[in-house]
Protein backbone atom coordinates (compact mmCIF):
# COMPACT_ATOMS: atom_id res chain seq x y z
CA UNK A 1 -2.17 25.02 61.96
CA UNK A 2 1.09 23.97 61.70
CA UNK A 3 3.96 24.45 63.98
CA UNK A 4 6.39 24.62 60.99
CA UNK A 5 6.75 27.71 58.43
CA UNK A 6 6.77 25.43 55.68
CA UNK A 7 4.92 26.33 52.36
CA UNK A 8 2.61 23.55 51.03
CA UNK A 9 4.42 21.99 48.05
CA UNK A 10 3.89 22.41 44.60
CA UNK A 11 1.94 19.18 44.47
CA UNK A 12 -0.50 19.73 46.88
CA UNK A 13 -2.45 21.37 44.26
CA UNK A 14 -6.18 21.87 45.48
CA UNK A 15 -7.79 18.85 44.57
CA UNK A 16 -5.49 17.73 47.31
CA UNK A 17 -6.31 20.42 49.84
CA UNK A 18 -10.77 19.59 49.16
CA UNK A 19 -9.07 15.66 49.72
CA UNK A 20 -7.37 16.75 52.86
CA UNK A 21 -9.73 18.49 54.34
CA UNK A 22 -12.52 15.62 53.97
CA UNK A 23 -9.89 13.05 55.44
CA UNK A 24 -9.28 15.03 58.30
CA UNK A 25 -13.21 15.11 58.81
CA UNK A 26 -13.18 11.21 58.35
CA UNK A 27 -10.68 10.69 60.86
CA UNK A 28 -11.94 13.17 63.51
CA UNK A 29 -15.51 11.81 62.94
CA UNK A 30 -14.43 7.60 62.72
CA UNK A 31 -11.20 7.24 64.06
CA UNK A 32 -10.11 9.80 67.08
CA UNK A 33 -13.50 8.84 69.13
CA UNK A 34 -13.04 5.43 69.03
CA UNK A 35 -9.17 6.04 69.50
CA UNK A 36 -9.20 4.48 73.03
CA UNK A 37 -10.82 1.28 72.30
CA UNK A 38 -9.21 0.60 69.80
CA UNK A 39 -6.28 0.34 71.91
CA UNK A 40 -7.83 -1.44 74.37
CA UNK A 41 -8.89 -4.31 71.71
CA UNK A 42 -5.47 -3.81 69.94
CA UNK A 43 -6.84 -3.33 66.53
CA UNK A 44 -9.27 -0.91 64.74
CA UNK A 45 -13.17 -2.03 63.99
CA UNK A 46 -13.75 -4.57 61.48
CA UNK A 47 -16.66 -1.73 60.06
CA UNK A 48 -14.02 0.94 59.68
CA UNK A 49 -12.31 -0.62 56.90
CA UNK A 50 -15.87 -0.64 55.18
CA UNK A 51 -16.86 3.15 55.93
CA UNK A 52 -13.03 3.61 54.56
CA UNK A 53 -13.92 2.15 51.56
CA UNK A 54 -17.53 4.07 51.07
CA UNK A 55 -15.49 7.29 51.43
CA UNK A 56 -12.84 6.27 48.80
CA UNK A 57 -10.37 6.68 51.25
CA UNK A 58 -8.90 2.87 50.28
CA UNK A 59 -6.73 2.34 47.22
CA UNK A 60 -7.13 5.91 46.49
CA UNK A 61 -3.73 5.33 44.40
CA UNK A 62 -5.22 2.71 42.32
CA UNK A 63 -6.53 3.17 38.95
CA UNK A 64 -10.32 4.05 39.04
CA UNK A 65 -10.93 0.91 36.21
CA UNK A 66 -10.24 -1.63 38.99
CA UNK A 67 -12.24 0.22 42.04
CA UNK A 68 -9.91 2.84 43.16
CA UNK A 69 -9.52 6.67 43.31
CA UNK A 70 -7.29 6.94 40.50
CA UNK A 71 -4.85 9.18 42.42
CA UNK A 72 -1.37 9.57 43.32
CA UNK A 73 1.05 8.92 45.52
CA UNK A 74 0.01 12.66 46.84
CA UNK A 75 -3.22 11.18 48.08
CA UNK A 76 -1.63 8.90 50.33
CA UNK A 77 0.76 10.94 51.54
CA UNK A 78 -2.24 13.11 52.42
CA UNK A 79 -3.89 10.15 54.35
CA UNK A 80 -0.51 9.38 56.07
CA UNK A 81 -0.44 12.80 57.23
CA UNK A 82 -3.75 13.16 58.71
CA UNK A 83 -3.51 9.85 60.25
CA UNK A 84 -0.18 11.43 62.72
CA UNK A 85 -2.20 14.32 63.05
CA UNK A 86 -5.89 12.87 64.14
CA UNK A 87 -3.19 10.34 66.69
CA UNK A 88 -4.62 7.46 63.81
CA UNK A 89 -1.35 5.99 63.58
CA UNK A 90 -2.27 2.53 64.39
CA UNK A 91 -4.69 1.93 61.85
CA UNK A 92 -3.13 0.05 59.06
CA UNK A 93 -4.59 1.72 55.91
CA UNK A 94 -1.31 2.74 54.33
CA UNK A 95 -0.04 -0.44 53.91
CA UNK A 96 -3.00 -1.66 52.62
CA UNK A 97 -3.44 1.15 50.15
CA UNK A 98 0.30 1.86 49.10
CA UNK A 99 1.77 -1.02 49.53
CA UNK A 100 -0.39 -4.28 49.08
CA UNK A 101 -2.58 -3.49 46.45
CA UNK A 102 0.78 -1.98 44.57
CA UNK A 103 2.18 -5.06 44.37
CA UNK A 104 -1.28 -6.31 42.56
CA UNK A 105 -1.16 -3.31 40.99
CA UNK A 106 2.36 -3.45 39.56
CA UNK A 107 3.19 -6.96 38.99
CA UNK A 108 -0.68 -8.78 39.05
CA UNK A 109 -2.11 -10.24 36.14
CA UNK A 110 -5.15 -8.54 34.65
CA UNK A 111 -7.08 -10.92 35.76
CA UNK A 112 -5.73 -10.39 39.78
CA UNK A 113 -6.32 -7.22 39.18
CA UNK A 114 -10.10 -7.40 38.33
CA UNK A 115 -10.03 -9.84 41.01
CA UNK A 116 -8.97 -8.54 43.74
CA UNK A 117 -8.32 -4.59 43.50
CA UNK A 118 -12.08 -3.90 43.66
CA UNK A 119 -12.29 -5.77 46.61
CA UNK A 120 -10.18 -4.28 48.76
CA UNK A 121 -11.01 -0.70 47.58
CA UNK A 122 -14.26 -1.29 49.00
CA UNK A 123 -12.62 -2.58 51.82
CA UNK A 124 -14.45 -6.65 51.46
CA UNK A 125 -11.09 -7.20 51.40
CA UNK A 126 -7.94 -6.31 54.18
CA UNK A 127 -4.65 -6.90 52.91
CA UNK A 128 -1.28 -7.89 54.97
CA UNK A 129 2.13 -8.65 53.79
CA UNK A 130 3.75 -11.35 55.33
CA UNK A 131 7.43 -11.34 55.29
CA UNK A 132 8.90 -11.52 58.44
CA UNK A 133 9.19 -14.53 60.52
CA UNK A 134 10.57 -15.82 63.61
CA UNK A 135 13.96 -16.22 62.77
CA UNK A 136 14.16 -13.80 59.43
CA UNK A 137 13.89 -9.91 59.62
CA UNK A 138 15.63 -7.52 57.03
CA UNK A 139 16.98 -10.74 55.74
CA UNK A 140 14.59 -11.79 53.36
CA UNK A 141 16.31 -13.83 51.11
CA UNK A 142 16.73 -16.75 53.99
CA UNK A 143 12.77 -16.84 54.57
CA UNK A 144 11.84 -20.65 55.58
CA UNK A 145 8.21 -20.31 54.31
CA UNK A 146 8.02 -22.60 51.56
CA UNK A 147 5.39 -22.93 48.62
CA UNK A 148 5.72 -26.40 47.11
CA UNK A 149 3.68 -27.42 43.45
CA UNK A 150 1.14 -30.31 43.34
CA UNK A 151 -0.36 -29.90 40.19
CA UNK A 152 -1.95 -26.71 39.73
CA UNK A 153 -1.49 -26.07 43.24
CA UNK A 154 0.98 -24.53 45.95
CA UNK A 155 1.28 -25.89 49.14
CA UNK A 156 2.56 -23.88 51.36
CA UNK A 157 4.10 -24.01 55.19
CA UNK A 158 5.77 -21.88 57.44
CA UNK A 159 5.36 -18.84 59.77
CA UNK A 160 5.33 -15.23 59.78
CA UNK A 161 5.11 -12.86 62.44
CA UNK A 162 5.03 -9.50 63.43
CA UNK A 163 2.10 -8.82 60.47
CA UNK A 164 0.78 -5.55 60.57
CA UNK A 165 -3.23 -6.09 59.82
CA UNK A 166 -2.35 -9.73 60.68
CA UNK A 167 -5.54 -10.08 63.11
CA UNK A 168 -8.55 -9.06 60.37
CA UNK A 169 -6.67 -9.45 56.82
CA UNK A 170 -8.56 -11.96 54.91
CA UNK A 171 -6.13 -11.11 51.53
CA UNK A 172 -2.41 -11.78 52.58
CA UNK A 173 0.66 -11.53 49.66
CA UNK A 174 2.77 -14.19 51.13
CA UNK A 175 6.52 -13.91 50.49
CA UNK A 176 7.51 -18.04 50.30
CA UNK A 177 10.09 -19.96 48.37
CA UNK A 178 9.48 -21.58 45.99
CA UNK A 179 12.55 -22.83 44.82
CA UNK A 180 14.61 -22.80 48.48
CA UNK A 181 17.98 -23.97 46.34
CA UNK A 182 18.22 -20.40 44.56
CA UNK A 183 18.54 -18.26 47.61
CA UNK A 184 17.02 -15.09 46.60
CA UNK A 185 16.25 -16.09 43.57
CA UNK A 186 13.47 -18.51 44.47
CA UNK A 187 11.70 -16.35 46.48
CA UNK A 188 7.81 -15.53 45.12
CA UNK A 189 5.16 -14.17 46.15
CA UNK A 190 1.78 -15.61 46.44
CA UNK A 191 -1.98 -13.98 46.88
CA UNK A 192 -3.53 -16.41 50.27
CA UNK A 193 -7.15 -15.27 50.46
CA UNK A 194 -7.23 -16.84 54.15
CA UNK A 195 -11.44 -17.07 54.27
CA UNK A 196 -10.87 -19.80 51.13
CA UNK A 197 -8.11 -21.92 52.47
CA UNK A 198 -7.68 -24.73 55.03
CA UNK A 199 -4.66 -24.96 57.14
CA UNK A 200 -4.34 -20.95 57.38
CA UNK A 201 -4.23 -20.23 61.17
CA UNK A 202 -3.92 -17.04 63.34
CA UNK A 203 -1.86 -16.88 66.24
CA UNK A 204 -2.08 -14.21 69.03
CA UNK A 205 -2.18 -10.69 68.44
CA UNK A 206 0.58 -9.26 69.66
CA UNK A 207 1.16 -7.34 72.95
CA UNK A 208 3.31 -4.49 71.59
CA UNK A 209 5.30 -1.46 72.98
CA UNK A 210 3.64 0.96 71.14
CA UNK A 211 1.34 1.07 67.68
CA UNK A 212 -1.27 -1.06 70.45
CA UNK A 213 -4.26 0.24 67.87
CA UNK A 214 -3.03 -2.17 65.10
CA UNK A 215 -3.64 -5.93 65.31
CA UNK A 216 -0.30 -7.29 64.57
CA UNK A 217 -0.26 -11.03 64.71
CA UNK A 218 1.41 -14.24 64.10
CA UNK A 219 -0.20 -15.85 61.21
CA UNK A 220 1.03 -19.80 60.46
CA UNK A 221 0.49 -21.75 57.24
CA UNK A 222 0.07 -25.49 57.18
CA UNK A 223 -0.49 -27.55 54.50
CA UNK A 224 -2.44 -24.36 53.17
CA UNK A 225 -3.06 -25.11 49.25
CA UNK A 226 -3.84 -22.15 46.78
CA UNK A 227 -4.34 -22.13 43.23
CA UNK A 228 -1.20 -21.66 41.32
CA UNK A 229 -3.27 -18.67 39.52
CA UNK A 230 -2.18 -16.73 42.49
CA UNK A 231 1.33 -16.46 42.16
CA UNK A 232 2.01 -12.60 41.40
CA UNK A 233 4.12 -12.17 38.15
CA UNK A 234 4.66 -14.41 35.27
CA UNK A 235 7.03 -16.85 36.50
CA UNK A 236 8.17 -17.79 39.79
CA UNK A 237 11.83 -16.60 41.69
CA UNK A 238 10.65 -12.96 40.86
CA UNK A 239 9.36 -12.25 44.22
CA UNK A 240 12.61 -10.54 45.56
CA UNK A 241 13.20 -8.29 42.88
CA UNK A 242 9.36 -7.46 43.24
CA UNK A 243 9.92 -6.51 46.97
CA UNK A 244 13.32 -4.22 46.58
CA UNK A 245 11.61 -2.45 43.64
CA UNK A 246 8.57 -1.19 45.97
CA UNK A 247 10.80 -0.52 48.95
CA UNK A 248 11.64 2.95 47.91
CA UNK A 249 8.02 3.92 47.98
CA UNK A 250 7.43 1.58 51.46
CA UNK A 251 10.25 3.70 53.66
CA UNK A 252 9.25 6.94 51.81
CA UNK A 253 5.68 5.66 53.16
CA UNK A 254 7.30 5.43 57.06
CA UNK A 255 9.06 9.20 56.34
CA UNK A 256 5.45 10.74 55.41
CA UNK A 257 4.19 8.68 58.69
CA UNK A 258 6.94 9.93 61.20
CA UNK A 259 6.97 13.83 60.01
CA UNK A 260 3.45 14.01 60.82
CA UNK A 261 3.76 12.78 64.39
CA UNK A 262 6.86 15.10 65.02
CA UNK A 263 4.21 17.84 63.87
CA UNK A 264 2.36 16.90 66.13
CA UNK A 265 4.42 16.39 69.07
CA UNK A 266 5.61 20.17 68.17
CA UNK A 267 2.01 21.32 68.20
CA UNK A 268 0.67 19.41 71.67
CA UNK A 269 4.33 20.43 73.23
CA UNK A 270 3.95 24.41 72.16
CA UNK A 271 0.12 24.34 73.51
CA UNK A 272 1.43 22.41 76.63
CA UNK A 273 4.31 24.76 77.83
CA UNK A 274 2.47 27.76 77.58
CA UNK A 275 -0.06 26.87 79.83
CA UNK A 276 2.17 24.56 82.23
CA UNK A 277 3.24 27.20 84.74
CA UNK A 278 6.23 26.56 87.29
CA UNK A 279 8.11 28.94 89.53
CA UNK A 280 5.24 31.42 88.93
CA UNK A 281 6.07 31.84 85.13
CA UNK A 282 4.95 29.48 81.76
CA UNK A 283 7.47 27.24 80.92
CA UNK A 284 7.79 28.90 77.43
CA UNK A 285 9.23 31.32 79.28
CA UNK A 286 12.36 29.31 80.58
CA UNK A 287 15.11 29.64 78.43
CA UNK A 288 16.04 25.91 78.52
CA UNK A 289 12.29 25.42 76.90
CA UNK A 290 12.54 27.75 74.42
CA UNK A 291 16.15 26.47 73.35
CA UNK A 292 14.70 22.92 73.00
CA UNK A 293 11.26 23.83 70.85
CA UNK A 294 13.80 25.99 68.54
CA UNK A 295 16.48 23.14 68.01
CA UNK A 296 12.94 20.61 67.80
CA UNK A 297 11.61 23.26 65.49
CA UNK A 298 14.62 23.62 62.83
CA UNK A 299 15.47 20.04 62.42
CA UNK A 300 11.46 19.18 62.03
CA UNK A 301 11.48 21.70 59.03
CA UNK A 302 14.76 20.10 57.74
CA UNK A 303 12.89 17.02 57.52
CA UNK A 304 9.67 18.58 56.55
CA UNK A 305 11.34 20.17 53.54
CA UNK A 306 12.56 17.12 52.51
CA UNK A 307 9.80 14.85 52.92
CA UNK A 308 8.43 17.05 50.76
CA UNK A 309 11.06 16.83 47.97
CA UNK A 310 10.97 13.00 48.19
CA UNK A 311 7.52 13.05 47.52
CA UNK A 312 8.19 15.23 44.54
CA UNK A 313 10.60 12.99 42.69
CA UNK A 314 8.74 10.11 43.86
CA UNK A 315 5.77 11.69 41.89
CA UNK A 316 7.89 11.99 38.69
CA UNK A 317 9.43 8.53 38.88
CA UNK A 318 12.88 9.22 40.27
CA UNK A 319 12.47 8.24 43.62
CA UNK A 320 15.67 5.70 44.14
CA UNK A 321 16.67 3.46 47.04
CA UNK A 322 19.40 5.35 48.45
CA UNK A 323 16.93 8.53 48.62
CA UNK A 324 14.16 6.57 50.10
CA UNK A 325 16.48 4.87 52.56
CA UNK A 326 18.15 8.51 53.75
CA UNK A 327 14.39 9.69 54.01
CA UNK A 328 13.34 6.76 56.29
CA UNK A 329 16.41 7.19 58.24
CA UNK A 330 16.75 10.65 58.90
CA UNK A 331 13.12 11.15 59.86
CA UNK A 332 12.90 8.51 61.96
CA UNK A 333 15.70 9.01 64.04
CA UNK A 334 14.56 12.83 63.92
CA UNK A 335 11.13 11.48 65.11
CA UNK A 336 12.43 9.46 68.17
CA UNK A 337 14.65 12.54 69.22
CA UNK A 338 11.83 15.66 68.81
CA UNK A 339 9.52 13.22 70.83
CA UNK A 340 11.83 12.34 73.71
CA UNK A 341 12.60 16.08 74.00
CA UNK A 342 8.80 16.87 73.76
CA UNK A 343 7.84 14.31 76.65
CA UNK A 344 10.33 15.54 78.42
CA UNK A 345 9.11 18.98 78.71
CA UNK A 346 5.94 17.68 79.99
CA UNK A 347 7.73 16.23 82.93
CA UNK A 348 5.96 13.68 85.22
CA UNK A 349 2.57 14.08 82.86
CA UNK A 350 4.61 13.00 80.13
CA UNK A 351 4.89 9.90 81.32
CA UNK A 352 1.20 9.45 81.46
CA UNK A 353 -0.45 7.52 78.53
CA UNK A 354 -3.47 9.59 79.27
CA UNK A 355 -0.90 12.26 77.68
CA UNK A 356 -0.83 11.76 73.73
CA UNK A 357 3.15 12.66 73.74
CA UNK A 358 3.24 9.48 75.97
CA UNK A 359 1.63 7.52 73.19
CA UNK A 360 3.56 9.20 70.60
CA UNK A 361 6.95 8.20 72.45
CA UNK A 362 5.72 4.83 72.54
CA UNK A 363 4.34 4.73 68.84
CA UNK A 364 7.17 6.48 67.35
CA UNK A 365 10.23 4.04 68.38
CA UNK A 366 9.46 1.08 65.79
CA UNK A 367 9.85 3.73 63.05
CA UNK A 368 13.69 3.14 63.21
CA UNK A 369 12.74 -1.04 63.23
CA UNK A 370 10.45 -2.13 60.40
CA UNK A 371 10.86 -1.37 56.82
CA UNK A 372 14.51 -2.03 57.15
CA UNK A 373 16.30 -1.20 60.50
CA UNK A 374 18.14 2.21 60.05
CA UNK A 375 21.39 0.54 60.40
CA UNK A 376 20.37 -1.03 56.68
CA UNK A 377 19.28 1.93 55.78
CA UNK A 378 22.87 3.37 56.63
CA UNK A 379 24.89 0.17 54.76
CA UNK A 380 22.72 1.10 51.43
CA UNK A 381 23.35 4.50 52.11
CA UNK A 382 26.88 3.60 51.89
CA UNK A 383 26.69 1.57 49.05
CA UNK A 384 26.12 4.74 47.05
CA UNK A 385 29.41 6.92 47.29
């Protein structure tokens, strides 16, 4: 049960509840058992993907005439949520399902579509995006990635790092330029099936603060020629408009994923501090403790309730930029707050990975980092009045 008083939303008709309640089975049968070594390998099994995709748990969002569930955006909200909840948050399956194969989706020819959707619904394929590199963060227009033509070929070189499913992805939407004289404007982005290709390389997974379950890794591109058939969209130079029109739905994606962990970090806390005794009383009986859970407890169904109208609008089409970017930073920021107060109710334990509010801490602080530090979230915030 939940530690908010928040009535399910309109949307989560029950379809949705009969879809929640068999994800939540998935992920305590799959996922939370196998939690630990996961870590300790830094990145989920290669099988999981596969049961994923037996379950029709991947690409649920996609139309059912090219493999997927033919849901919503509802569904994967519904994934996201059980994911914070099971302590799943590692696992990469959101950006594969509502981001990657959305870009296919949205801006693929039919024939990428029939191509490649199928495939990674059934999870023969695991997607990454690749935008960041070394030297280029929320600045995507100066990407040094390059995709030059030879014929009816791109060849393209560069870096990226920081590539969340970087270690297993064997489908990976690289953002390149392909004119670098236009600046934004000759930025595309291009479909590298890495089992097909020579020159495609993996560097080390990396050794992260938190998110440890997820096999983020350097990936490097040399010489690495693809067919020019995999350019997504028409015509090349659209690849930047492509990426700010599915942002929206990408930080609304990292909103869904940090109110369920600060659900959870309100439910382990609660459980905690009335069992925790000190001074011969529970610790839900110190004032302090019950001041903190109440000030943890309003602003988590501040955020809740508006999670929850994103979603909404999202569902009807209105979700803009300045609404996802206000969702992505106020939960995140609420996220990193509720769980530092949480931990630090558990005193010395909470300091203990062994602890899951430990792992949560840990997990939760590169909310407020990828999909657009919050201090670009606040500048397009800004941009608005």
């Amino acid at each position: 049960m939940s530690a908010l008083q928040v009535e399910q939303p309109a949307w989560m008709d029950e379809d949705l509840r009969i879809f929640d309640d068999g994800v939540a089975k998935f992920m305590e049968r799959e996922v939370a058992p196998n939690y630990e070594r996961y870590i300790a390998q830094h990145g989920v099994d290669r099988q999981l993907w596969n049961k994923a995709g037996e379950m029709g748990l991947l690409c649920v969002s996609i139309p059912a005439e090219y493999g997927g569930g033919g849901g919503s955006f509802a569904h994967e909200a519904v994934i996201m949520d059980q994911l914070g909840r099971k302590a799943g948050d590692g696992w990469g399956i959101s950006l594969h399902n509502a981001i990657v194969a959305h870009y296919i989706l949205n801006y693929g020819s039919e024939e990428q579509k029939q191509k490649w959707l199928p495939k990674l619904a059934s999870g023969e394929l695991v997607s990454a995006i690749a935008m960041t590199e070394p030297g280029t963060g929320s600045d995507l227009q100066n990407v040094k990635t390059n995709a030059r033509r030879d014929g009816n070929h791109y060849v393209i070189n560069g870096s990226k790092t920081f590539i969340t499913n970087g270690g297993t992805a064997n489908l990976v939407v690289v953002v390149a330029k392909t004119d670098p004289t236009k600046g934004a404007k000759g930025i595309s982005l291009i479909v590298v099936e890495t089992d097909e290709v020579e020159g495609f390389r993996r560097g080390r997974v990396l050794d992260k603060m938190g998110q440890k379950a997820n096999d983020t890794a350097e990936l490097f591109f040399d010489d690495v020629r693809v067919p020019t058939s995999n350019l997504i969209g028409p015509d090349e130079g659209m690849g930047f408009i492509q990426l700010m029109q599915q942002l929206p739905q990408e930080r609304l994606i990292i909103a869904c994923q940090g109110m369920a962990v600060i659900e959870r970090a309100l439910e382990v806390t609660a459980a905690y501090v009335k069992e925790r005794k000190a001074f011969g009383k529970a610790l839900i009986d110190f004032q302090n403790t019950q001041f903190k859970l109440a000030e943890a407890k309003t602003q988590a169904t501040v955020a809740r309730v508006f999670v929850n109208h994103c979603v909404d609008i999202h569902l009807q089409g209105k979700l803009d930029a300045t609404m996802a970017s206000m969702a992505k930073m106020w939960v995140t920021d609420t996220q990193c707050k509720i769980v530092d107060e949480c931990l630090q109710l558990f005193g010395g334990y909470g300091y203990m990975n062994e602890y899951p509010i430990a792992r949560m801490y840990a997990d939760s602080r590169v909310q407020r980092i990828y999909g657009g530090t919050n201090e670009i979230m606040k500048l397009l915030i800004a941009r608005s009045l």
